[in-house]
C-alpha atoms as a PDB file:
ATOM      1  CA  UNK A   1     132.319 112.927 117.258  1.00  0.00           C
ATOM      2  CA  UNK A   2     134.178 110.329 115.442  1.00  0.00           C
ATOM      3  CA  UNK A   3     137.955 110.832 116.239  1.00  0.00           C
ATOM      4  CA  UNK A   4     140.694 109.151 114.635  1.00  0.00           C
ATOM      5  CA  UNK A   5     144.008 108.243 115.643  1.00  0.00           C
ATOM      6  CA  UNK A   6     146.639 107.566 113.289  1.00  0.00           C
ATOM      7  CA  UNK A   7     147.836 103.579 113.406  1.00  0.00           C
ATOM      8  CA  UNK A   8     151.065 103.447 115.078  1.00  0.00           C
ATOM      9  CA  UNK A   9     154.656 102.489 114.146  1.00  0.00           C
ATOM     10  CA  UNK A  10     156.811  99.894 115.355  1.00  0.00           C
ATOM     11  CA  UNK A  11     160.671 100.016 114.545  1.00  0.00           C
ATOM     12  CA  UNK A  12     161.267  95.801 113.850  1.00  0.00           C
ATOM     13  CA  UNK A  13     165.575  94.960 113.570  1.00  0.00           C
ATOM     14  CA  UNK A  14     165.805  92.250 110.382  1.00  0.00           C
ATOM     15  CA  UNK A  15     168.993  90.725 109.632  1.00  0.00           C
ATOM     16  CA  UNK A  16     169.882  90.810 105.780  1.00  0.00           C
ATOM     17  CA  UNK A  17     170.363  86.732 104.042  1.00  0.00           C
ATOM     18  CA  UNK A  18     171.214  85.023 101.142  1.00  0.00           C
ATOM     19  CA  UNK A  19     168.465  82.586  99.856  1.00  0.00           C
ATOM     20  CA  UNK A  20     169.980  79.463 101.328  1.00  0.00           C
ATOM     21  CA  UNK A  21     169.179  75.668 100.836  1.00  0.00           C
ATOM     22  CA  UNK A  22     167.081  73.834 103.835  1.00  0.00           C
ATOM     23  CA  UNK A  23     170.189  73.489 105.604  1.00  0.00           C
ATOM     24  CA  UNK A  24     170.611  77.335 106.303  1.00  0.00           C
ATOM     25  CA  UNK A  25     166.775  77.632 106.734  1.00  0.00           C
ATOM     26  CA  UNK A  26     166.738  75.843 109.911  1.00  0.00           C
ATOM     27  CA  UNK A  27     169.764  76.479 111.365  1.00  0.00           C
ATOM     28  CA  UNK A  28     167.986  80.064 110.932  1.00  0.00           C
ATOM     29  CA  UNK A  29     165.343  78.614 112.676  1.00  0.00           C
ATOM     30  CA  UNK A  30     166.894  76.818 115.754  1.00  0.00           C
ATOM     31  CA  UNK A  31     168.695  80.670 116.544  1.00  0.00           C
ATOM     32  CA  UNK A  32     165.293  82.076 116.854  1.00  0.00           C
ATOM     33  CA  UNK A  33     165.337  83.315 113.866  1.00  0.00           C
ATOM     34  CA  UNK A  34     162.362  83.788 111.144  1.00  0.00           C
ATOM     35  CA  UNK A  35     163.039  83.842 107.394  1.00  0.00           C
ATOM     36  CA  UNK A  36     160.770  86.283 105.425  1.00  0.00           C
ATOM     37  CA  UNK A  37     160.627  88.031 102.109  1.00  0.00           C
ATOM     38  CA  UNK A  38     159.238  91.492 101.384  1.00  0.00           C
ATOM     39  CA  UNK A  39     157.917  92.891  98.379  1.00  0.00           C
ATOM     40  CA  UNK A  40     155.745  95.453  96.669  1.00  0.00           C
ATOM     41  CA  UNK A  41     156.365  99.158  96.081  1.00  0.00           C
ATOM     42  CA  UNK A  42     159.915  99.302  93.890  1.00  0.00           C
ATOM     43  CA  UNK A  43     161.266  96.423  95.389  1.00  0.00           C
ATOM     44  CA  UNK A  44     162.769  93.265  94.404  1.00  0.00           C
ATOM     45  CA  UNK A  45     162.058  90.520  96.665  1.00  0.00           C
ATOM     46  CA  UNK A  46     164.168  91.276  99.296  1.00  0.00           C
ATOM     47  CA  UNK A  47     165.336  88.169 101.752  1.00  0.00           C
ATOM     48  CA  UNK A  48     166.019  89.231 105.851  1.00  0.00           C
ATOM     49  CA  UNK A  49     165.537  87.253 109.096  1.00  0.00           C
ATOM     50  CA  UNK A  50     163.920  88.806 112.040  1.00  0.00           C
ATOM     51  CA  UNK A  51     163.923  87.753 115.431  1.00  0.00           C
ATOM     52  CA  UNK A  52     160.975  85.320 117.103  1.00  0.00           C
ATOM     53  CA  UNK A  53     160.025  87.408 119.449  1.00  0.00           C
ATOM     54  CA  UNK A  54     159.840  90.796 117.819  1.00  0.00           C
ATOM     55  CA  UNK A  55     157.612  88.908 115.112  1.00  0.00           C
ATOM     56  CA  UNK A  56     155.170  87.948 118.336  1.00  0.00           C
ATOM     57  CA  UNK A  57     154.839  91.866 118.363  1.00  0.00           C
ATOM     58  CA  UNK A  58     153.091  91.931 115.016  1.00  0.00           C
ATOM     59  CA  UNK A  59     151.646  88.794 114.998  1.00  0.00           C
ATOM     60  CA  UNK A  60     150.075  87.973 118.824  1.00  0.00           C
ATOM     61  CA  UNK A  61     148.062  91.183 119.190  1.00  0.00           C
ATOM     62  CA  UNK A  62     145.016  92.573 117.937  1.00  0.00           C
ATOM     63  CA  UNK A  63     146.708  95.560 116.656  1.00  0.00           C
ATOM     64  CA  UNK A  64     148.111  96.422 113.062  1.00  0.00           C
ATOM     65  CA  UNK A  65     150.901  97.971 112.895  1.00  0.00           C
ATOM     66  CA  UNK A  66     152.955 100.419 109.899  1.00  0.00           C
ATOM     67  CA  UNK A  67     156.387  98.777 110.674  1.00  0.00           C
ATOM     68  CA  UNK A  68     159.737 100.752 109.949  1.00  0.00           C
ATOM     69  CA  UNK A  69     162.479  97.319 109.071  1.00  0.00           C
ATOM     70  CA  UNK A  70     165.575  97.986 109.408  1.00  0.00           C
ATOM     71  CA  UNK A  71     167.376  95.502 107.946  1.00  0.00           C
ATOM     72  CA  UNK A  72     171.475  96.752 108.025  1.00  0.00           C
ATOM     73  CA  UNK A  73     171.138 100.138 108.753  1.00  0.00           C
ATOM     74  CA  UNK A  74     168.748 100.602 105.889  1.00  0.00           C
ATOM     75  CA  UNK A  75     165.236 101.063 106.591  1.00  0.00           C
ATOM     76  CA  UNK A  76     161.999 100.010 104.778  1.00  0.00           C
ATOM     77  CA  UNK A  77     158.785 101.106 105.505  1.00  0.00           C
ATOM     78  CA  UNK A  78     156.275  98.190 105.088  1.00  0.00           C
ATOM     79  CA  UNK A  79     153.134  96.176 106.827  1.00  0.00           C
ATOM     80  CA  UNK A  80     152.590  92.310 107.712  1.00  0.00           C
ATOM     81  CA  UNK A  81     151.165  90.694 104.950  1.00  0.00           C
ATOM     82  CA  UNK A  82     150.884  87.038 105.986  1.00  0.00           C
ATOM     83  CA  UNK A  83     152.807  84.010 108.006  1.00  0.00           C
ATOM     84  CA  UNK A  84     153.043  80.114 106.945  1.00  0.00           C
ATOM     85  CA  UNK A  85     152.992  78.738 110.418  1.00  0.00           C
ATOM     86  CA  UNK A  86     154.136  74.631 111.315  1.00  0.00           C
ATOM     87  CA  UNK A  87     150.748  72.409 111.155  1.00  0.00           C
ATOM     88  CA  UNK A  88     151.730  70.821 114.653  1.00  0.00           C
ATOM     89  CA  UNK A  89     154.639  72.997 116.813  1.00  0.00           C
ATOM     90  CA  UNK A  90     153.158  76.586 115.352  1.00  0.00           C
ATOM     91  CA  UNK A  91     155.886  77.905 114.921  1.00  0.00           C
ATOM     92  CA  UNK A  92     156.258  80.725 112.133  1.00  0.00           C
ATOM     93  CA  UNK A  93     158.082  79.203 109.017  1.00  0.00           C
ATOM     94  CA  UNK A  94     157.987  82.175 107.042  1.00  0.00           C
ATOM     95  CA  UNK A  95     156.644  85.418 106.614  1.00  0.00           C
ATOM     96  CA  UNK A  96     156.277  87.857 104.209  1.00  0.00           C
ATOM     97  CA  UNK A  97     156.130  91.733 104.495  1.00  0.00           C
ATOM     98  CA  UNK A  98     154.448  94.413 101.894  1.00  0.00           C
ATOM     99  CA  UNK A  99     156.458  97.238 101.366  1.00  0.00           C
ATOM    100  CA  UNK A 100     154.486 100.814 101.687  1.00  0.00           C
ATOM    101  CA  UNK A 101     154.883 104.479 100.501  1.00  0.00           C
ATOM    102  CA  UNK A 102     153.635 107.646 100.509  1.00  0.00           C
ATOM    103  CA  UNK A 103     152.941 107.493  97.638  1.00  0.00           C
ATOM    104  CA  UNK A 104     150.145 104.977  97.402  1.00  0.00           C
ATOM    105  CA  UNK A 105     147.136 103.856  98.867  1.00  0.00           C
ATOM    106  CA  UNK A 106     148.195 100.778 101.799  1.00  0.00           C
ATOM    107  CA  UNK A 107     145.994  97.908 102.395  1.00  0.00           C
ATOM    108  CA  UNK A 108     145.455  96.711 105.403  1.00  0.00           C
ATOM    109  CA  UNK A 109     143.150  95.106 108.145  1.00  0.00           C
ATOM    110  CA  UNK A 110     142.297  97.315 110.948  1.00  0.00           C
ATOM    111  CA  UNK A 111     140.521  96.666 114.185  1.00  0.00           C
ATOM    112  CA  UNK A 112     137.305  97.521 115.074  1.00  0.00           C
ATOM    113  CA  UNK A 113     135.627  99.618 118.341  1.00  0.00           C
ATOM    114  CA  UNK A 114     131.979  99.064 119.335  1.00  0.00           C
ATOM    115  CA  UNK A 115     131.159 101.823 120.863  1.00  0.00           C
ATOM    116  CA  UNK A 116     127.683 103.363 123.132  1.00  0.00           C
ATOM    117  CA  UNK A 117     125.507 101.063 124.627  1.00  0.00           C
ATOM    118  CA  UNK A 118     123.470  98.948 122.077  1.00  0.00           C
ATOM    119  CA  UNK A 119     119.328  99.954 122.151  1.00  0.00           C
ATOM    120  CA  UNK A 120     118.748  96.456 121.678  1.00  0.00           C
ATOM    121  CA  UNK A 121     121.046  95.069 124.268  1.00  0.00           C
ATOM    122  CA  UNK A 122     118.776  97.205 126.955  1.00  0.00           C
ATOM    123  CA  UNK A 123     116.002  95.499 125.979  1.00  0.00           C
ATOM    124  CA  UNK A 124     117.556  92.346 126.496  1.00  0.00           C
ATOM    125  CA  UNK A 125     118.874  91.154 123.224  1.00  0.00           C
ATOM    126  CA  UNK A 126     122.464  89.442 123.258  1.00  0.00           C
ATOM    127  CA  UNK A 127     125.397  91.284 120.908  1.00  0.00           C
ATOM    128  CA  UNK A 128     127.161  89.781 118.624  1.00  0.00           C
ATOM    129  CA  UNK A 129     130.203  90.509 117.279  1.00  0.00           C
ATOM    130  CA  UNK A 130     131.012  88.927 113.928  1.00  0.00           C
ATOM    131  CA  UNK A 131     133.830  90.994 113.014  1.00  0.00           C
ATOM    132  CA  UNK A 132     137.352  91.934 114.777  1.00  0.00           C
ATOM    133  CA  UNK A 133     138.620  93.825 111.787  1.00  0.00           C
ATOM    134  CA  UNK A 134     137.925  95.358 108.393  1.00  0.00           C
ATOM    135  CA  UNK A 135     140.232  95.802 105.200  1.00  0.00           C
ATOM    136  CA  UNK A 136     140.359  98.811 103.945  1.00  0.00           C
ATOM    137  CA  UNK A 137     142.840 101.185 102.057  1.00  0.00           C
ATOM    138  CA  UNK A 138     144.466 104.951 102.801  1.00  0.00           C
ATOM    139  CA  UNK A 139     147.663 106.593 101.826  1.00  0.00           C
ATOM    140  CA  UNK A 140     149.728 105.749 104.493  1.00  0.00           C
ATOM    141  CA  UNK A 141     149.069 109.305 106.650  1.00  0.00           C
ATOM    142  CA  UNK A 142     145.599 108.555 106.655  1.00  0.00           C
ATOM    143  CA  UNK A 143     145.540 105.232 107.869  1.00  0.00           C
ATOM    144  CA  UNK A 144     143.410 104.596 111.270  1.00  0.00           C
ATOM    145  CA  UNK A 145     144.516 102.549 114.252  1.00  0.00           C
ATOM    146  CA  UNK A 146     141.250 101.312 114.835  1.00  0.00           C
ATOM    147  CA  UNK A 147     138.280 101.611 113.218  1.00  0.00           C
ATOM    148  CA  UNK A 148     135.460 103.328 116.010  1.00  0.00           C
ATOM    149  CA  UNK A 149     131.762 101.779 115.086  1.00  0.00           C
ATOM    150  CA  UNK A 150     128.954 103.155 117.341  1.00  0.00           C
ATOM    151  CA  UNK A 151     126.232 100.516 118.627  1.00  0.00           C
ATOM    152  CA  UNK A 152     123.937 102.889 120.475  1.00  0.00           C
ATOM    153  CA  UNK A 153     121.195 103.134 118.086  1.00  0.00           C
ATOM    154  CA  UNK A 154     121.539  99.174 117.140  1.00  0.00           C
ATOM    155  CA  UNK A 155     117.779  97.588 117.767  1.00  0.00           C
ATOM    156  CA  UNK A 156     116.582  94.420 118.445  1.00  0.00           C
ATOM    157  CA  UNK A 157     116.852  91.773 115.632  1.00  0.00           C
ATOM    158  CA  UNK A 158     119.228  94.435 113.721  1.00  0.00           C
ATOM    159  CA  UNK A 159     122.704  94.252 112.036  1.00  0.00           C
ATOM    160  CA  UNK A 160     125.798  96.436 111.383  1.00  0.00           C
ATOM    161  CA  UNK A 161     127.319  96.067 107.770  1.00  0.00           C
ATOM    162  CA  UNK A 162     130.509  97.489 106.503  1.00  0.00           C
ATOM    163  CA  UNK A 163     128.707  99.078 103.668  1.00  0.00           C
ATOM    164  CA  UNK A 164     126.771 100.593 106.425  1.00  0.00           C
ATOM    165  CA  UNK A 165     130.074 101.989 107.654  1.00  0.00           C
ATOM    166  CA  UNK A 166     132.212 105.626 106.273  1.00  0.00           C
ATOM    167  CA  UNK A 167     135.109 107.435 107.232  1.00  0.00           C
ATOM    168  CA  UNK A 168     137.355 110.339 105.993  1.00  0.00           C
ATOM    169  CA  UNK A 169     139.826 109.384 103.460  1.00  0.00           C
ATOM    170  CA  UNK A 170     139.680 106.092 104.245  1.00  0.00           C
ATOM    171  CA  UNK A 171     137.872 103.673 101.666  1.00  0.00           C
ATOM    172  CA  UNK A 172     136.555 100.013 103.253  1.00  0.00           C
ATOM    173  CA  UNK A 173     137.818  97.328 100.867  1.00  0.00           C
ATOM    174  CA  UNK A 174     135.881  94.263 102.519  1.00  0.00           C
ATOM    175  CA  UNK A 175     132.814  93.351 101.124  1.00  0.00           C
ATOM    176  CA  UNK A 176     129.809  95.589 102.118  1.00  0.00           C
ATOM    177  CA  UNK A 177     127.599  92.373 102.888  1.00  0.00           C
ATOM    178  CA  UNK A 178     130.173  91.599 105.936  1.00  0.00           C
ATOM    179  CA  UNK A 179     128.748  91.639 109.161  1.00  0.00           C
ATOM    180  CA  UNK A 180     130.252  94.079 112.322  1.00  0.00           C
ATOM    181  CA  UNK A 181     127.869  93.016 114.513  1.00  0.00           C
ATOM    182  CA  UNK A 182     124.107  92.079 115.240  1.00  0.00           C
ATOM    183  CA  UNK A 183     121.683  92.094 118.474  1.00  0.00           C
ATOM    184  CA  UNK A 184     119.836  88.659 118.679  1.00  0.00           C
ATOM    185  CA  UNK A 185     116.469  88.323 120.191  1.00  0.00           C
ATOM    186  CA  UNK A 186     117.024  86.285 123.020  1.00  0.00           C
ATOM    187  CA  UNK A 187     114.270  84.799 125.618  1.00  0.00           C
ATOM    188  CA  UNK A 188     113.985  87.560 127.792  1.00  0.00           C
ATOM    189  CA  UNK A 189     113.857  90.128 125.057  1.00  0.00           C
ATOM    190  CA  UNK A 190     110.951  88.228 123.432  1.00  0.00           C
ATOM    191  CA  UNK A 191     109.316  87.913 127.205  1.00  0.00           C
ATOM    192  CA  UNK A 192     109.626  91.560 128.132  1.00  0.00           C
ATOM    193  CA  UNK A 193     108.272  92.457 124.129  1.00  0.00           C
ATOM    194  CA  UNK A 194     105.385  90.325 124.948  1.00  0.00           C
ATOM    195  CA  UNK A 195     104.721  91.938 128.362  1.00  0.00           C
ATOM    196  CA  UNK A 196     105.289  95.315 126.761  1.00  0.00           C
ATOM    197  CA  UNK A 197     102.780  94.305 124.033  1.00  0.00           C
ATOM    198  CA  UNK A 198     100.348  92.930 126.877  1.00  0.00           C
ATOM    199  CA  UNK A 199     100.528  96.233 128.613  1.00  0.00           C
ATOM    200  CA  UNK A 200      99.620  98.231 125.633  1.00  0.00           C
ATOM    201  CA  UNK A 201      96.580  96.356 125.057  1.00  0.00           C
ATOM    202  CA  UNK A 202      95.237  97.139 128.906  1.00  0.00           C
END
């Protein structure tokens, strides 16, 4: 039975800032610090800094995360909505941040589980895995921390869609054509067909 665990929250300390000229921005920058805007649900863009490292929490793991900012004392519920990163050092230049409520449906990517032992892969064929995450959208008690996707009765030469793909009070908002996962025929999958085929025929 499909069981699902509500994603988790991480508590992230931001530091409140004026919009400053280039000047301020990387003198932000050489303290470790990363400018970043939120915005969405009644909210004025709303300038903050966080810290390098706790970013690296958001942004360096598979995971997504509902993320409680608190940002003087004050707190904001919101999610990671996307980073401009330095074409040679990588570094994050900015980032900005959604903010969430109750209220309304949150989307967000969330990653996937193959799970079971593929019917295909016993018989030789190679998985492949074509996507780590799916979009979707769910008010924000509903929202999954990963998204489980059984593989046990996957076939040779067959493919897992996202339109293929439901779960309770949570809608998928990526494209139904997108592609979870596949099982390839592979030499050894066509060699044991053929000697199964063979057999038969005896």
């Amino acid at each position: 039975i499909f069981k699902q665990t509500n994603m988790e929250t991480i508590i992230i300390k931001g530091n409140a800032r004026t919009i400053g000229n280039k000047q301020a921005i990387k003198a932000l920058r050489r303290n470790g610090e990363v400018p970043c805007v939120m915005y969405g649900h009644n909210l004025n863009n709303l300038t903050f800094s966080i810290n390098e490292k706790d970013l690296k929490k958001i942004t360096h793991t598979p995971k997504s995360y509902i993320i409680k900012m608190d940002i003087e004392g004050k707190e904001y519920t919101c999610v990671f909505h996307s980073a401009q990163y330095h074409p040679v050092t990588d570094e994050a230049l900015h980032v900005d941040f959604l903010s969430i409520s109750n209220e309304r449906p949150v989307v967000i990517d969330v990653p996937i589980v193959l799970t079971g032992n593929s019917e295909g892969v016993k018989q030789g064929g190679k998985l492949m895995v074509s996507a780590r995450k799916l979009k979707v959208s769910a008010m924000l008690e509903n929202l999954p921390d990963t998204l489980e996707v059984d593989i046990t009765t996957l076939a040779l030469g067959k493919t897992i869609v996202a339109g293929s793909l439901s779960y309770e009070n949570v809608n998928i908002v990526s494209p139904k054509s997108t592609i979870i996962c596949a099982v390839k025929m592979t030499r050894a999958a066509l060699g044991a067909a053929a000697a199964a085929a063979a057999a038969a025929r005896k």
